[in-house]
Protein backbone atom coordinates (compact mmCIF):
# COMPACT_ATOMS: atom_id res chain seq x y z
CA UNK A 1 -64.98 126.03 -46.91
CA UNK A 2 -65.59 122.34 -46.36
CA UNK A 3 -61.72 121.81 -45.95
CA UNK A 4 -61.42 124.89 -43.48
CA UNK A 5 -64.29 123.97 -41.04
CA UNK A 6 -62.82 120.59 -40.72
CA UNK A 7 -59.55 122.18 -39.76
CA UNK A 8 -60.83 124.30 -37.09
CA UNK A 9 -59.33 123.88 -33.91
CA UNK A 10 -62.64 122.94 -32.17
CA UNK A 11 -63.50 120.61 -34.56
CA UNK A 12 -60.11 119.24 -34.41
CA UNK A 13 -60.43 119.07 -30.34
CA UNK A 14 -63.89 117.27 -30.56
CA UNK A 15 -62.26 114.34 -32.42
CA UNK A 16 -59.67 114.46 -29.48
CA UNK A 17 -62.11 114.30 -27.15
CA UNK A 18 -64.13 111.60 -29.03
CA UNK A 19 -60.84 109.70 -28.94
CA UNK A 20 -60.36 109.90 -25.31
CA UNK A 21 -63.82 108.66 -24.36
CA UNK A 22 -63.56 105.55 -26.49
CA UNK A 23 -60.06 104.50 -24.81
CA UNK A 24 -61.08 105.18 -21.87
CA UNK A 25 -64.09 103.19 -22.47
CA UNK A 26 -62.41 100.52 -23.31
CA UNK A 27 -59.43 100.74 -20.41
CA UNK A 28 -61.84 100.81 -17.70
CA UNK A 29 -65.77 99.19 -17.34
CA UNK A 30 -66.41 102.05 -14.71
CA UNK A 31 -65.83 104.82 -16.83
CA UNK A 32 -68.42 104.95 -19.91
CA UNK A 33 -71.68 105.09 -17.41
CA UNK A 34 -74.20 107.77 -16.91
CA UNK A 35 -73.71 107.54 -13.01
CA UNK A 36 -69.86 108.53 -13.67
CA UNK A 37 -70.37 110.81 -16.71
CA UNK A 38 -73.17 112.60 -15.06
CA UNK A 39 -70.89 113.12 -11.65
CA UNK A 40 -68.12 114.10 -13.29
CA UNK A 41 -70.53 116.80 -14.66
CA UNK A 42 -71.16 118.09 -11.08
CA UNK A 43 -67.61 118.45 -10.83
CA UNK A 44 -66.86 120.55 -13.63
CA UNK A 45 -69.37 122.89 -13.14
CA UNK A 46 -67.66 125.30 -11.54
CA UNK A 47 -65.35 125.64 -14.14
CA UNK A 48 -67.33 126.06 -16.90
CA UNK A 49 -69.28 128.33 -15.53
CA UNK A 50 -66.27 130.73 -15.05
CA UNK A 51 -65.02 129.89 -17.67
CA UNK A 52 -67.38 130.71 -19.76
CA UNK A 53 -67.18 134.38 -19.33
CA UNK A 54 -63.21 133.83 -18.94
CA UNK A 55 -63.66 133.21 -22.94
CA UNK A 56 -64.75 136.68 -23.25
CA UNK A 57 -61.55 138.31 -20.87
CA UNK A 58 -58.91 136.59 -23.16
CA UNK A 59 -60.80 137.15 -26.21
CA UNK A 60 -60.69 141.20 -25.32
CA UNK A 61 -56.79 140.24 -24.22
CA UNK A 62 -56.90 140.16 -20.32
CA UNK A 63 -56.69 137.48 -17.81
CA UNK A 64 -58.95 137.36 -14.96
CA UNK A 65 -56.06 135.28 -12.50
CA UNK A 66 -58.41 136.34 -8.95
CA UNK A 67 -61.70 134.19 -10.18
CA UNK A 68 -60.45 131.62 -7.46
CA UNK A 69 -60.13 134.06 -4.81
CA UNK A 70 -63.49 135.56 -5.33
CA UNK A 71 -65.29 131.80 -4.93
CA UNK A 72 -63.53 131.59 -1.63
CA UNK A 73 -64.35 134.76 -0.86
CA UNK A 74 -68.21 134.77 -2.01
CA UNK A 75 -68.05 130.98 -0.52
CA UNK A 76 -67.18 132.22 3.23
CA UNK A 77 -69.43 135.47 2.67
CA UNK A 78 -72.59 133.48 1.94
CA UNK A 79 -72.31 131.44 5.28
CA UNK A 80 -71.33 134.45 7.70
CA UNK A 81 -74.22 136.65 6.27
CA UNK A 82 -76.36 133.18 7.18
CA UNK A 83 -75.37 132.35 10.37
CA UNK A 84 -73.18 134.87 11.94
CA UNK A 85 -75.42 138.19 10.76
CA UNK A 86 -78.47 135.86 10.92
CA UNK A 87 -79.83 137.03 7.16
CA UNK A 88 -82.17 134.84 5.57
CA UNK A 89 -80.03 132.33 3.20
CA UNK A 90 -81.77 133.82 0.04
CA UNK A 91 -80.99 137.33 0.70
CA UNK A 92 -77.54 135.98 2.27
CA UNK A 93 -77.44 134.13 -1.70
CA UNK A 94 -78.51 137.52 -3.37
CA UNK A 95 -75.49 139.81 -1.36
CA UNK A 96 -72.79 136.85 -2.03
CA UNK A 97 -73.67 137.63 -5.70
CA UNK A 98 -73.28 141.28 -5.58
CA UNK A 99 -70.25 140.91 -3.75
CA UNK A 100 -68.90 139.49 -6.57
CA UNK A 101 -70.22 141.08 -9.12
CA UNK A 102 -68.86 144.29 -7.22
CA UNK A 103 -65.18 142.40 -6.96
CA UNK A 104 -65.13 141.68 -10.87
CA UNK A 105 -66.09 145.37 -11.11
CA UNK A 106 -62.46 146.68 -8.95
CA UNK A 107 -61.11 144.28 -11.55
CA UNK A 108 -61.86 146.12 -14.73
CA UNK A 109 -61.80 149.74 -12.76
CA UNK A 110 -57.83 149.54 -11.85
CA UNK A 111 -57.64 147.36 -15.43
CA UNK A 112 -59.58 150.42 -17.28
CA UNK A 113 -59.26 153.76 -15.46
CA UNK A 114 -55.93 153.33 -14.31
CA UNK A 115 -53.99 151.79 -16.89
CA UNK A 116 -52.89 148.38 -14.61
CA UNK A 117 -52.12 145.47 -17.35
CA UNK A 118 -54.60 142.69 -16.41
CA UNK A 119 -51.75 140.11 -14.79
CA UNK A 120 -50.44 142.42 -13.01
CA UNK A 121 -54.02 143.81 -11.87
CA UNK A 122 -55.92 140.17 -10.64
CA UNK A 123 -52.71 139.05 -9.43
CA UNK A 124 -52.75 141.70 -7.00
CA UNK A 125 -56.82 141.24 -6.23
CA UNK A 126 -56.07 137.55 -6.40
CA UNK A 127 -54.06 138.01 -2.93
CA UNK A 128 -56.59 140.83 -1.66
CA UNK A 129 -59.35 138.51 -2.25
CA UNK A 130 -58.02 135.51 -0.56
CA UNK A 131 -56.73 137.67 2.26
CA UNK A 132 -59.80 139.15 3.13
CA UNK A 133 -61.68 135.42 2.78
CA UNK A 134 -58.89 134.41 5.24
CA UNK A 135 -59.53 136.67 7.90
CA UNK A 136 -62.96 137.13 7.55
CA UNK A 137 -63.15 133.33 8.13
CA UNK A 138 -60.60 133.01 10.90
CA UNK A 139 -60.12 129.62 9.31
CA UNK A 140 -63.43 128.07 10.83
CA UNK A 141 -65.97 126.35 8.36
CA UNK A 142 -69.85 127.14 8.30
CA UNK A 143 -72.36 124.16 8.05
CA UNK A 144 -75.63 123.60 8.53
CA UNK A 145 -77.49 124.65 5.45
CA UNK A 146 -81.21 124.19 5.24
CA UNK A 147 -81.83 120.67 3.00
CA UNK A 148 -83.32 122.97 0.45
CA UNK A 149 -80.23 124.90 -0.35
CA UNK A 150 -78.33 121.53 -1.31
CA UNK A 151 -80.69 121.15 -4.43
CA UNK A 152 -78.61 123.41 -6.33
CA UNK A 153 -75.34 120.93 -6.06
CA UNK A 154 -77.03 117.95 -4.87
CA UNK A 155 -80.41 117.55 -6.49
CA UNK A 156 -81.09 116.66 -10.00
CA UNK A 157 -83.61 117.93 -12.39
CA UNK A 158 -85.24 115.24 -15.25
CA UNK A 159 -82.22 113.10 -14.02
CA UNK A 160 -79.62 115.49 -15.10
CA UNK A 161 -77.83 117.23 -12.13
CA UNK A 162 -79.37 120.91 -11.35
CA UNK A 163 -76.28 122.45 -11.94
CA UNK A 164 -75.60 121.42 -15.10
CA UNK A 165 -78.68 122.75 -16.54
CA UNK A 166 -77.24 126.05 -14.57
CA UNK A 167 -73.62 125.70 -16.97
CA UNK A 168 -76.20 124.54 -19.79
CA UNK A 169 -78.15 128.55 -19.35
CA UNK A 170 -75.13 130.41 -18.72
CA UNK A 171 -73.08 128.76 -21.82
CA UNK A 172 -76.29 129.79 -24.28
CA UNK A 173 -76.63 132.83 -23.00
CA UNK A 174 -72.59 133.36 -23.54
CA UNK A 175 -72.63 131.54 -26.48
CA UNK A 176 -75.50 133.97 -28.21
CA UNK A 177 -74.11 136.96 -26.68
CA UNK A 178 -70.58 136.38 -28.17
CA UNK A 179 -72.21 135.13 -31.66
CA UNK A 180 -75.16 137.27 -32.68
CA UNK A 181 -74.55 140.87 -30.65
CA UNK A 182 -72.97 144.08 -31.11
CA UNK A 183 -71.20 143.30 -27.28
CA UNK A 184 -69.82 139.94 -28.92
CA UNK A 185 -68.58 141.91 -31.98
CA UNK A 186 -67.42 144.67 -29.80
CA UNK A 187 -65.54 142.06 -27.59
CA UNK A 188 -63.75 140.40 -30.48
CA UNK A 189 -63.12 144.06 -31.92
CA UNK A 190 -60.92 145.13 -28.50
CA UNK A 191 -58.74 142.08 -28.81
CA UNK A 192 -57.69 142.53 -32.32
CA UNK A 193 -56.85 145.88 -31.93
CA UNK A 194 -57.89 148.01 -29.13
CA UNK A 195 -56.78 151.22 -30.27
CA UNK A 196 -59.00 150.45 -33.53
CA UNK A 197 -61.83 149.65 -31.36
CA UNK A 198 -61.70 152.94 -29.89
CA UNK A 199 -61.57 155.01 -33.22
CA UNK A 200 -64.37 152.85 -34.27
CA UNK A 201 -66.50 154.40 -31.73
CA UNK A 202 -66.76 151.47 -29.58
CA UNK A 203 -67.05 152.33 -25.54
CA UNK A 204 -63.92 149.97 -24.46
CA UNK A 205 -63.91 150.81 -21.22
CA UNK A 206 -67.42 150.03 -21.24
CA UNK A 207 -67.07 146.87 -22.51
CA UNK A 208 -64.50 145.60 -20.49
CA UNK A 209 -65.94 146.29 -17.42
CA UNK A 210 -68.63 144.53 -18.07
CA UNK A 211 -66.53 141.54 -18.42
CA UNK A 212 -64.58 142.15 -15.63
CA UNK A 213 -68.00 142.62 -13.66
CA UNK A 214 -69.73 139.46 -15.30
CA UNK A 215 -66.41 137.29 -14.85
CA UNK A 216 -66.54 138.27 -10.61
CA UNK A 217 -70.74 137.13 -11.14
CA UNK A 218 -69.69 133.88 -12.49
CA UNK A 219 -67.46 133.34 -9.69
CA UNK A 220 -70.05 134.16 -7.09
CA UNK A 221 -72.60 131.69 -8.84
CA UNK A 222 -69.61 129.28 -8.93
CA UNK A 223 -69.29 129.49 -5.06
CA UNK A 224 -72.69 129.36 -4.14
CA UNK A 225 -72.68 125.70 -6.26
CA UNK A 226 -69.78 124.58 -4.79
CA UNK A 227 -70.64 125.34 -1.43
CA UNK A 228 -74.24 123.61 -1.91
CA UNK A 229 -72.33 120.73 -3.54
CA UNK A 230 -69.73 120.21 -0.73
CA UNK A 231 -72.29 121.30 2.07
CA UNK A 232 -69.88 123.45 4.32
CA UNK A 233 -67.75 126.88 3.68
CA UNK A 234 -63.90 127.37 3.72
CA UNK A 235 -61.64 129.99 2.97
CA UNK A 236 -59.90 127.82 0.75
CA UNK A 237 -62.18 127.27 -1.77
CA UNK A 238 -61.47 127.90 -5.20
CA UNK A 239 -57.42 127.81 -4.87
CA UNK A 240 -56.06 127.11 -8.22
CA UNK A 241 -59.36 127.03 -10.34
CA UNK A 242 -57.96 129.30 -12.50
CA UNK A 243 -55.18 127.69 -13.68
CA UNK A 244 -58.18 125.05 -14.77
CA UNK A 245 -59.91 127.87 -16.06
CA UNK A 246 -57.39 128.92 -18.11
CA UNK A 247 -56.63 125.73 -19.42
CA UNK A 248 -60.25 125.03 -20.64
CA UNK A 249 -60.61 128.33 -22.44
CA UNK A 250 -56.99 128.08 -24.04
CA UNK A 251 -57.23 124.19 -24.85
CA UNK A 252 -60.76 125.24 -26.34
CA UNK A 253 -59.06 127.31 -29.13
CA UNK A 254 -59.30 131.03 -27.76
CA UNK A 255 -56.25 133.01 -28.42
CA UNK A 256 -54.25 133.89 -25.23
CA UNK A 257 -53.17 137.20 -27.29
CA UNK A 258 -56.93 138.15 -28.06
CA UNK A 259 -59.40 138.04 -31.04
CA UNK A 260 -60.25 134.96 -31.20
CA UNK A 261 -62.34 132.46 -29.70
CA UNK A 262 -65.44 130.23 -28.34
CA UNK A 263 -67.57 129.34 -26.06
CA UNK A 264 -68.12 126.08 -27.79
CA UNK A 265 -64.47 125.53 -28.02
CA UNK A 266 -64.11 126.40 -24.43
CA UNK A 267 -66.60 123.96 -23.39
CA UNK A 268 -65.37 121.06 -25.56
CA UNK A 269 -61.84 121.45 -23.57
CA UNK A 270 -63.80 121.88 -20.17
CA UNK A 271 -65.09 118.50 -21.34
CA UNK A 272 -61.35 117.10 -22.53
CA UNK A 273 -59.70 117.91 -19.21
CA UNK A 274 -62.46 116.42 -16.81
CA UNK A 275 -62.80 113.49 -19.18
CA UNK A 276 -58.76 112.88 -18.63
CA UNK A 277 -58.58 113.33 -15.54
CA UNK A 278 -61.56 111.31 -14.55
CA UNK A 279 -60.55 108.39 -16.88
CA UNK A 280 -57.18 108.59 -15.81
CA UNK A 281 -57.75 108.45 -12.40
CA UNK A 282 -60.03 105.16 -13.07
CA UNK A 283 -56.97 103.64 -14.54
CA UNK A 284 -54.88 103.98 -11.74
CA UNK A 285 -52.95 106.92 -12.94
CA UNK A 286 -51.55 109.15 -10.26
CA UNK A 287 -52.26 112.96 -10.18
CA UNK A 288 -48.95 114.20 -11.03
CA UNK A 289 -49.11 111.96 -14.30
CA UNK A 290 -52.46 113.24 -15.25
CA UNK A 291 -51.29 116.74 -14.68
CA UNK A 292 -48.44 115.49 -17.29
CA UNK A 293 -50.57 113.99 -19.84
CA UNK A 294 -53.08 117.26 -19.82
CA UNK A 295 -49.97 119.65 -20.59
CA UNK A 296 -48.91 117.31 -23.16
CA UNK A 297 -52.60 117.51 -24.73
CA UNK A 298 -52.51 121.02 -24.64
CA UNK A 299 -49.19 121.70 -26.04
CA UNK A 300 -49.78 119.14 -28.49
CA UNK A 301 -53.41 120.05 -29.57
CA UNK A 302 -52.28 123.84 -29.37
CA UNK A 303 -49.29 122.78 -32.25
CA UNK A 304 -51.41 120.69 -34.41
CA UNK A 305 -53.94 123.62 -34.24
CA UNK A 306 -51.65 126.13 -35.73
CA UNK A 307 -50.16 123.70 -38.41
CA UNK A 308 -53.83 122.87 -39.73
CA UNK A 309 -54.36 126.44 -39.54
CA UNK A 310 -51.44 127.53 -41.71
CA UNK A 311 -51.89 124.62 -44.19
CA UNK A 312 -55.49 125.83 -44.80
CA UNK A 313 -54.40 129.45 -45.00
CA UNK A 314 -52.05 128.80 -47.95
């Protein structure tokens, strides 16, 4: 047993990572200080917290590839129900969060009731989403928040950034939820076999749209720190996120085929990939070469992953 949790894949990516911060360290004076490590924290955020509940769509087998579209969407939403429909910027808060939840929701209904695979489903979204963001915006940005609304991606709280202790609630409450529930056990149940989950008794459509629902939350949250952190609204916010999404959740360990998976392990890659590219950047690295060095991480912690895990299996 000893042998076996040594071998696991996240414990085997926390040495990685443990690696990385003490050559990075030692490459570059700049790197190794709370001021950096704690900013670079504020820029992961959004991320993790999508990609927290991401963990739970690949676990059941899905994808969730419109995440990005619904930040820009939620992002743009939250500043015209401010200042264009003249809302008060809590309720305006409150709506951008339905609105999302409610996109995430479309997700698992044409994923669920009518049979779409999930690429093929929030690929499709992904375009609707950013469309309507698009012209909704008309490609003009919204400023002016009140000072108090920049606390959530400015301010810090016991000298850790306030939206870390945000990714800090929503990763325990995803980390519990997937651990110790029936919903967690359910989850893992759908992505080993679906068909068995159903015979089981277990209400998959249920289940999965949930997820679907919680994953378009996430986003909305997402925007509504980004926006705060950035201090204006664009259209374009969020383009791409989810390939870095994806990458955190499948460098932490959970199985792109379903089944199998962690929050933990998602986190600890979240971690990898901002520590890389932060660190890397410090060094003088260019962005396509740290895009380079990340896929070779992946690829190479994904291969050393599955030989540890067939040497311990035999």
């Amino acid at each position: 047993m000893a042998l076996r949790s040594l071998l696991r894949h996240e414990a085997l990516l926390a040495l990685i990572l443990a690696v990385a911060l003490a050559v990075l360290a030692v490459d570059n004076e700049r790197f190794f200080t709370a001021a950096n490590l704690l900013n670079q924290g504020r820029l992961m955020t959004e991320v993790g917290l999508i990609a927290v509940v991401m963990t739970f769509v690949i676990i059941t087998g899905g994808i969730d590839l419109s995440v990005g579209s619904i930040l820009g969407l939620c992002a743009i939403l939250v500043g015209v129900f401010w200042k264009t429909l003249g809302l008060p910027l809590p309720v305006a808060m409150a709506l951008c969060l339905v609105v999302g939840t409610l996109a995430g929701f479309v997700n698992g209904l044409i994923i669920t009731r009518f049979r779409v695979p999930p690429l093929i489903a929030t690929l499709a979204t992904l375009a609707l989403y950013r469309g309507l963001a698009e012209g909704i915006s008309q490609a003009q940005s919204i400023r002016g928040y009140p000072s108090w609304f920049f606390v959530l991606g400015q301010g810090n709280f016991l000298g850790i950034p306030t939206q870390l202790w945000l990714l800090a609630l929503v990763a325990l409450v995803g980390f519990f939820i997937l651990r110790f529930t029936a919903f967690g056990r359910a989850t893992y149940a759908i992505g080993n076999n679906e068909m068995g989950a159903e015979f089981s008794g277990i209400d998959v459509v249920r289940t999965k749209l949930l997820i679907y629902s919680a994953s378009g939350f996430v986003s909305a949250l997402a925007a509504l720190v980004f926006v705060s952190r950035v201090s204006t609204t664009r259209s374009d916010m969020g383009t791409g996120i989810e390939l870095d999404v994806i990458t955190a959740v499948v460098l932490g360990g959970t199985s792109i085929f379903g089944g199998r998976g962690l929050v933990v392990g998602t986190l600890i890659g979240l971690c990898l990939v901002q520590v890389l590219k932060n660190g890397l950047a410090l060094s003088g690295v260019k962005g396509d070469g740290t895009i380079v060095i990340i896929g070779f991480v992946l690829i190479a912690a994904v291969l050393i992953s599955n030989l540890l895990k067939r040497y311990s299996t035999d």
